[in-house]
Protein backbone atom coordinates (compact mmCIF):
# COMPACT_ATOMS: atom_id res chain seq x y z
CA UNK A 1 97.23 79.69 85.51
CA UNK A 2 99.94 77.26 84.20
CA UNK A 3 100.48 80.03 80.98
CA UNK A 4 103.50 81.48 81.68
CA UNK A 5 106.03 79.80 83.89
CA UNK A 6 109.38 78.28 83.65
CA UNK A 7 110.50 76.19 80.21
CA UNK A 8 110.34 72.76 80.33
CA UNK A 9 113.55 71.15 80.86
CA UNK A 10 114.91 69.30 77.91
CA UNK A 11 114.56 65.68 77.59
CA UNK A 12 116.95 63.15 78.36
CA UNK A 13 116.53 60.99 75.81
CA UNK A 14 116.40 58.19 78.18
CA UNK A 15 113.52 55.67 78.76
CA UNK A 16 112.77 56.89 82.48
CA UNK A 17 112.84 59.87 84.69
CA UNK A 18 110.68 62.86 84.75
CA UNK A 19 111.99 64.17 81.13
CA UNK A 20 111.66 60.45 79.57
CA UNK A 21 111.02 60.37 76.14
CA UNK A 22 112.55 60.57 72.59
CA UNK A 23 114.54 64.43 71.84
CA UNK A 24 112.50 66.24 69.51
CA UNK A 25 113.29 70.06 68.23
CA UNK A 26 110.56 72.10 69.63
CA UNK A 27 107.58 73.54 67.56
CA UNK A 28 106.98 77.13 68.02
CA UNK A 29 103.51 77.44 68.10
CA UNK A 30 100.98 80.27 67.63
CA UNK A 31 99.90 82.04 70.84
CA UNK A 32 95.96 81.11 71.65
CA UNK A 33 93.87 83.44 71.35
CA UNK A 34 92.60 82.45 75.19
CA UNK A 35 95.35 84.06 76.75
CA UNK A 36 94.51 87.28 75.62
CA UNK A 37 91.54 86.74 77.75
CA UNK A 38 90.83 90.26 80.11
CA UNK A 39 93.53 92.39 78.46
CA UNK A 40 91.51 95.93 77.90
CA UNK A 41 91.55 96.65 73.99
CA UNK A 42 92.52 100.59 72.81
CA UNK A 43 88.82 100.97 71.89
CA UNK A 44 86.84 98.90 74.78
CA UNK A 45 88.74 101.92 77.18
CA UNK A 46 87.72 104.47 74.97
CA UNK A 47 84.16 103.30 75.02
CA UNK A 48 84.38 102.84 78.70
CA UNK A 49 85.85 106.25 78.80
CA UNK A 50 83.24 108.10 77.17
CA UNK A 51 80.39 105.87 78.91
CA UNK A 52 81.67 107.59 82.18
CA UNK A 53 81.83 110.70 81.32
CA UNK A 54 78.14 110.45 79.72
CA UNK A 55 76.30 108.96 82.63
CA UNK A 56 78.55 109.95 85.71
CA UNK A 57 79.06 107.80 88.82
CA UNK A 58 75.91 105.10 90.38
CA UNK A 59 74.92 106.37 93.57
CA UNK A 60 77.07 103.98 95.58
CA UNK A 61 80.32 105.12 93.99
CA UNK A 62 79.50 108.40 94.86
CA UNK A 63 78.91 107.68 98.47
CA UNK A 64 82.22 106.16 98.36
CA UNK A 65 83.90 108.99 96.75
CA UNK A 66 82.32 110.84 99.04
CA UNK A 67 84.29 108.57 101.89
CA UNK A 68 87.58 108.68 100.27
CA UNK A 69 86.91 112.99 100.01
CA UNK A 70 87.05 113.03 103.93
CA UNK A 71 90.41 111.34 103.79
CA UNK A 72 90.76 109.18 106.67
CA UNK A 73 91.44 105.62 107.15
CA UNK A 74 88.53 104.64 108.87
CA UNK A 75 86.46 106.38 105.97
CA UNK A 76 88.89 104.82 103.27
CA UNK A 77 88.26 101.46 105.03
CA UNK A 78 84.28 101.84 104.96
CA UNK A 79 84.35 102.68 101.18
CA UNK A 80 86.29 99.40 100.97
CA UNK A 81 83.56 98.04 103.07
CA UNK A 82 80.65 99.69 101.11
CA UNK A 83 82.52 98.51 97.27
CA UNK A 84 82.74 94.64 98.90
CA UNK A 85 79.33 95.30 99.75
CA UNK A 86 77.85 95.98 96.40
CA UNK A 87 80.21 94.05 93.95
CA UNK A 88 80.95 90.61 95.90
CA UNK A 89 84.19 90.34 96.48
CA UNK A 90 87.25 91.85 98.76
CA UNK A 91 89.46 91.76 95.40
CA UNK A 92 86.59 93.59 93.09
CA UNK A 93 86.26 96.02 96.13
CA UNK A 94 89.51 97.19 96.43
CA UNK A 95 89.95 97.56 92.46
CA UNK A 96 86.72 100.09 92.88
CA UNK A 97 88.30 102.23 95.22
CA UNK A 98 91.18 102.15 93.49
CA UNK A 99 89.08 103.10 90.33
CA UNK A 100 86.91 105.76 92.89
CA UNK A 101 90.29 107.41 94.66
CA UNK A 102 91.82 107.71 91.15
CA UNK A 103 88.84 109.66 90.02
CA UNK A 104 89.08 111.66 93.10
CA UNK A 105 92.23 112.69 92.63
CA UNK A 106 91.43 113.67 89.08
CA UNK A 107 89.23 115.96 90.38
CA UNK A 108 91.61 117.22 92.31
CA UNK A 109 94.18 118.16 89.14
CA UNK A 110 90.97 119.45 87.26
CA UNK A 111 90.07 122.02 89.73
């Protein structure tokens, strides 16, 4: 978490304090390769892309396209309930019917 944030303040140069310490120019150092970590690469979308388009939707994300289709908020809230369901958790949930609605309206400017 603590990967981007404010810059340290400068030290003081002094012996105490909360920037204590001798002044020292600052190395610029090489980004980690760690904080790359869950950026989507060009070619994992593609693959994910073309995965979808091979093998279609699992039956629960149909359901819940289904749900969204019908276009009320009680029926957007059970696909929310029905994603949570499946996946675990309120936050992976709401990114698959995100993901599901998306793809609905896709649909939508094919046809």
């Amino acid at each position: 978490m603590g990967k981007t944030g404010a810059p340290k303040p400068e030290p003081t140069g002094l012996a105490a304090g909360l920037n204590k310490g001798f002044i020292v120019p600052r190395r610029a150092l090489k980004q980690k390769p760690s904080y790359r970590r869950g950026r989507k690469s060009e070619r994992v979308g593609l693959v994910r892309e073309v995965v979808r388009e091979v093998v279609g939707f699992a039956p629960y994300e149909r359901r819940m396209i289904e749900l969204i289709k019908i276009g009320s908020a009680s029926t957007f809230k059970r696909s929310l309930k029905l994603a949570k369901k499946r996946l675990g958790t309120h936050r992976r949930g709401k990114k698959k019917r995100d993901e599901m609605s998306e793809a609905v309206s896709a649909m939508r400017r094919k046809a």
